[in-house]
PDB file of N, CA and C in Angstrom:
ATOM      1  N   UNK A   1      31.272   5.101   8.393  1.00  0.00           N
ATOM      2  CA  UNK A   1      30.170   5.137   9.349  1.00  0.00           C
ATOM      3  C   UNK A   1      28.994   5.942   8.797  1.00  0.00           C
ATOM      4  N   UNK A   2      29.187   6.837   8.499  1.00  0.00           N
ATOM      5  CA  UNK A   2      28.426   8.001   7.785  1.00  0.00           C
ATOM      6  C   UNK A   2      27.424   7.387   6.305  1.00  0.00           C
ATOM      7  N   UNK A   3      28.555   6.554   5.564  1.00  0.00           N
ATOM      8  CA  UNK A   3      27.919   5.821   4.753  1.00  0.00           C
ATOM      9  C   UNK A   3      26.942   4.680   5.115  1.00  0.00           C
ATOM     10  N   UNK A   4      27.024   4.010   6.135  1.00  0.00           N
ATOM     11  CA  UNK A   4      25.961   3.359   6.791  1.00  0.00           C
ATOM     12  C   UNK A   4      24.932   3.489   7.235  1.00  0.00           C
ATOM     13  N   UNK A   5      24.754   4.916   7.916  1.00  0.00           N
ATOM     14  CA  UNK A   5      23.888   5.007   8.683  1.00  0.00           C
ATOM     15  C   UNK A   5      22.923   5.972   7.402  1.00  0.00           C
ATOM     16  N   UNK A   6      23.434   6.523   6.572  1.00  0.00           N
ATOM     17  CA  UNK A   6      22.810   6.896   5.176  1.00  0.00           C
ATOM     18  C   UNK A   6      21.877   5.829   4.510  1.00  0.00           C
ATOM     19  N   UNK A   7      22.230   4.665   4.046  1.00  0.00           N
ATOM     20  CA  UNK A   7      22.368   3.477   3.891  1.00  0.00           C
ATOM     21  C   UNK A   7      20.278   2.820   4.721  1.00  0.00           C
ATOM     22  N   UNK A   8      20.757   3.075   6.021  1.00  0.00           N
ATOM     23  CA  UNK A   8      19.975   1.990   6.889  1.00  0.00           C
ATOM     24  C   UNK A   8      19.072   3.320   6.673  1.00  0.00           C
ATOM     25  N   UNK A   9      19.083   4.309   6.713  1.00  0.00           N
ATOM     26  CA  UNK A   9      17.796   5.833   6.541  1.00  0.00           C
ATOM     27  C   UNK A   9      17.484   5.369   5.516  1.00  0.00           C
ATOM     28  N   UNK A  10      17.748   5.258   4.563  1.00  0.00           N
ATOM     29  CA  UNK A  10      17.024   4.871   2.622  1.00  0.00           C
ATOM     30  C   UNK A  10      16.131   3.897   2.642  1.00  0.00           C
ATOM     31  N   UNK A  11      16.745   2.554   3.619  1.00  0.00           N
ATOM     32  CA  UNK A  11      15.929   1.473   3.623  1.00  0.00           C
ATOM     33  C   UNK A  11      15.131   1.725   4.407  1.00  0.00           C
ATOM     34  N   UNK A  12      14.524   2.138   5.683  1.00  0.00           N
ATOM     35  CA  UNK A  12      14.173   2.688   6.780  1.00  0.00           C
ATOM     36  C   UNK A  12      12.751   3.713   5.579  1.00  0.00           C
ATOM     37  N   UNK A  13      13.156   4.331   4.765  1.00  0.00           N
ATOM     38  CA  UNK A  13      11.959   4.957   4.111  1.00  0.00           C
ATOM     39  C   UNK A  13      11.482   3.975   3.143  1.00  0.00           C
ATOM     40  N   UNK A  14      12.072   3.639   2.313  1.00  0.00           N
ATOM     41  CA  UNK A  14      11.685   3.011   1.324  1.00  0.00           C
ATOM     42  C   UNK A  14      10.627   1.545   1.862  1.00  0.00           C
ATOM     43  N   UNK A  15      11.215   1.359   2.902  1.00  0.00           N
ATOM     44  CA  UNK A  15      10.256   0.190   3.728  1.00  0.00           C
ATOM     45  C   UNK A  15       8.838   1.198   3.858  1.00  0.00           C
ATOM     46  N   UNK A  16       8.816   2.053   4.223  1.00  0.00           N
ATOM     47  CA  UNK A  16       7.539   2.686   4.878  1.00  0.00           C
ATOM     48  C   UNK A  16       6.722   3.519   3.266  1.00  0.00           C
ATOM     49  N   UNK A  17       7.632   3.333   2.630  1.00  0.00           N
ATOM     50  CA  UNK A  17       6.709   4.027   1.288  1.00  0.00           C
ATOM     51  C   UNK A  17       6.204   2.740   0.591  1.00  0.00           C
ATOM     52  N   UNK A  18       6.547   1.716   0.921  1.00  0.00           N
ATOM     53  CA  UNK A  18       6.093   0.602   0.197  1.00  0.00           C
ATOM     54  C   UNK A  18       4.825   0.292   0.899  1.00  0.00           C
ATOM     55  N   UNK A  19       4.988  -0.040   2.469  1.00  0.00           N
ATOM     56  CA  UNK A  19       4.113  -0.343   3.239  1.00  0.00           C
ATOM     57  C   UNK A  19       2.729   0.375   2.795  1.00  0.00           C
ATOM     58  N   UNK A  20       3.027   1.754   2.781  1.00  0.00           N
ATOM     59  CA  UNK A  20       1.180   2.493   2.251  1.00  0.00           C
ATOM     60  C   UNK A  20       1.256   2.726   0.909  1.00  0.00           C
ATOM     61  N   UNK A  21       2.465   2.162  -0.176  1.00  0.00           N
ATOM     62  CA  UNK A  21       1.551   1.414  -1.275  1.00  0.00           C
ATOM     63  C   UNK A  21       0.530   0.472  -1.332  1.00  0.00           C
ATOM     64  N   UNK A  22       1.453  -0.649  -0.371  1.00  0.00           N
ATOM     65  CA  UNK A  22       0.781  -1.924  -0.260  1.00  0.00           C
ATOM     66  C   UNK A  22      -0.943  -1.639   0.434  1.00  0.00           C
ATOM     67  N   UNK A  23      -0.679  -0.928   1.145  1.00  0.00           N
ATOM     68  CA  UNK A  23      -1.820  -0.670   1.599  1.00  0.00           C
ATOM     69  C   UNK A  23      -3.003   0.020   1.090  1.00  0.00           C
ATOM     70  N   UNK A  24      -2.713   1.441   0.103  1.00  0.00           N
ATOM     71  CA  UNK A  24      -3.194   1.598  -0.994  1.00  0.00           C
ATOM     72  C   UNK A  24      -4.149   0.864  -1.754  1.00  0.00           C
ATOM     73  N   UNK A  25      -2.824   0.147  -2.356  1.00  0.00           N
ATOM     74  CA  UNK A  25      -3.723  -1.353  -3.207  1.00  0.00           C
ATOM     75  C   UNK A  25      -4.740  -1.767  -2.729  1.00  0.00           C
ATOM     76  N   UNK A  26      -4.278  -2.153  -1.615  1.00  0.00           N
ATOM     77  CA  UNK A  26      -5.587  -3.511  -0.436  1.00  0.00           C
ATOM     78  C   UNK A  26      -6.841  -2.522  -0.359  1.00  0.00           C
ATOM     79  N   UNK A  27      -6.865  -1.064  -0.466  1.00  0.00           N
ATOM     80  CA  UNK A  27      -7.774   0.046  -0.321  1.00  0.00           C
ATOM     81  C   UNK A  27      -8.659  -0.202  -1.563  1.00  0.00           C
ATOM     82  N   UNK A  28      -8.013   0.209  -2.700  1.00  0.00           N
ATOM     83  CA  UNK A  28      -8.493   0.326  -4.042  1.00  0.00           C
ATOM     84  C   UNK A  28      -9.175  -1.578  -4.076  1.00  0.00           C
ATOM     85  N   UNK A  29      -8.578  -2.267  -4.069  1.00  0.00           N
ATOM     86  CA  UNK A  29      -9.159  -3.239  -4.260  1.00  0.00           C
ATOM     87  C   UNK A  29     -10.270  -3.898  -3.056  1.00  0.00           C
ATOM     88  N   UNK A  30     -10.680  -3.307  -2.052  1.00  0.00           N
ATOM     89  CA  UNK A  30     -11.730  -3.296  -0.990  1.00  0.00           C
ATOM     90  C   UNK A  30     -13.241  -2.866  -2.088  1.00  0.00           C
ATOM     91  N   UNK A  31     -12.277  -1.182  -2.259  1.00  0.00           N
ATOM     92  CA  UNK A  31     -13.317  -0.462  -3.064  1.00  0.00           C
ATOM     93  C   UNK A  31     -13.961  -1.441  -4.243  1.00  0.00           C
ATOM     94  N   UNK A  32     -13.487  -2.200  -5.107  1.00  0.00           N
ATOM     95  CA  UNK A  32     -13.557  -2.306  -6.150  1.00  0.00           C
ATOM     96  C   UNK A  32     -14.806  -3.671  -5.745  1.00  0.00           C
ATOM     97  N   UNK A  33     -13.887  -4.429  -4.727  1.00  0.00           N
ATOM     98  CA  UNK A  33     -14.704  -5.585  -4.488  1.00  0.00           C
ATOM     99  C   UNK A  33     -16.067  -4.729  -3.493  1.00  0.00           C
ATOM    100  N   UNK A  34     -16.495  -4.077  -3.086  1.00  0.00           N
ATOM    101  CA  UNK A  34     -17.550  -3.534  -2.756  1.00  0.00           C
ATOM    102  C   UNK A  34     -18.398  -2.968  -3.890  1.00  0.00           C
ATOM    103  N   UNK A  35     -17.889  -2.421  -4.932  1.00  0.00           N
ATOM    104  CA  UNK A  35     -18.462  -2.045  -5.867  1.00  0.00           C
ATOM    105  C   UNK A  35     -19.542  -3.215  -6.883  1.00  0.00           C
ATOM    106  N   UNK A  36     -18.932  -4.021  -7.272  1.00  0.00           N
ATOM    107  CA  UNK A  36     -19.372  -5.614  -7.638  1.00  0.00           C
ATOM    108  C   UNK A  36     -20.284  -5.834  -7.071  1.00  0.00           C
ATOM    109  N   UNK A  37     -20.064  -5.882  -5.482  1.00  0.00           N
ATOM    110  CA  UNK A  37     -20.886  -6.304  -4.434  1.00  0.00           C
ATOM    111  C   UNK A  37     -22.158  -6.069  -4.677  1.00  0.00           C
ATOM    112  N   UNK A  38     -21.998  -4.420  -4.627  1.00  0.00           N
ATOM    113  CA  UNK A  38     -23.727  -3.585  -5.384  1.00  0.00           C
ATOM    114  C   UNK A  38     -24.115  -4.225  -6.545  1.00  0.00           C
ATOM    115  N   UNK A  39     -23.655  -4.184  -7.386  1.00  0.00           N
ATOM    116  CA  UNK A  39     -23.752  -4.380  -8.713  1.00  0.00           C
ATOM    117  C   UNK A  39     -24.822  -5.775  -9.290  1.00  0.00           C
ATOM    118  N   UNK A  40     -24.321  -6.824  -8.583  1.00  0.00           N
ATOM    119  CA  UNK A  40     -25.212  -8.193  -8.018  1.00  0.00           C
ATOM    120  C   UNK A  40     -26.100  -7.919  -7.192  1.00  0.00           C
ATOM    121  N   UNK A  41     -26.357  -7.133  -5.969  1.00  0.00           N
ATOM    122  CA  UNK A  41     -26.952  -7.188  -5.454  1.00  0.00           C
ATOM    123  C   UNK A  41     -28.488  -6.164  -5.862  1.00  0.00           C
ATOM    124  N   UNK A  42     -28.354  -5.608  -7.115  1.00  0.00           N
ATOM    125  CA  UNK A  42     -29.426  -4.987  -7.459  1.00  0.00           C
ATOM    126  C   UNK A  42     -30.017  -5.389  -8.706  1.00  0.00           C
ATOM    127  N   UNK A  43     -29.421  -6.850  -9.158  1.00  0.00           N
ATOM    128  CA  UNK A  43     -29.908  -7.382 -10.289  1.00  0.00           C
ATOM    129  C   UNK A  43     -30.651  -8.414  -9.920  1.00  0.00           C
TER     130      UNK A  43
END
């Protein structure tokens, strides 16, 4: 039992550390595509 519920806690984080990787990313790459954005828009 003990080993289970160990088990479903690991996945239970590891889900949520991925999630604000993923989200991270989608951040950095907002930034990046805004950056461009300028970049054209002053040439």
């Amino acid at each position: 039992m003990k080993s289970s519920t160990a088990l479903l806690i690991a996945a239970a984080l590891l889900a949520l550390v991925g999630c604000n990787t993923v989200k991270g990313v989608g951040q950095d790459l907002q930034k990046a595509g805004e950056t461009i954005e300028d970049a054209v828009k002053k040439k």
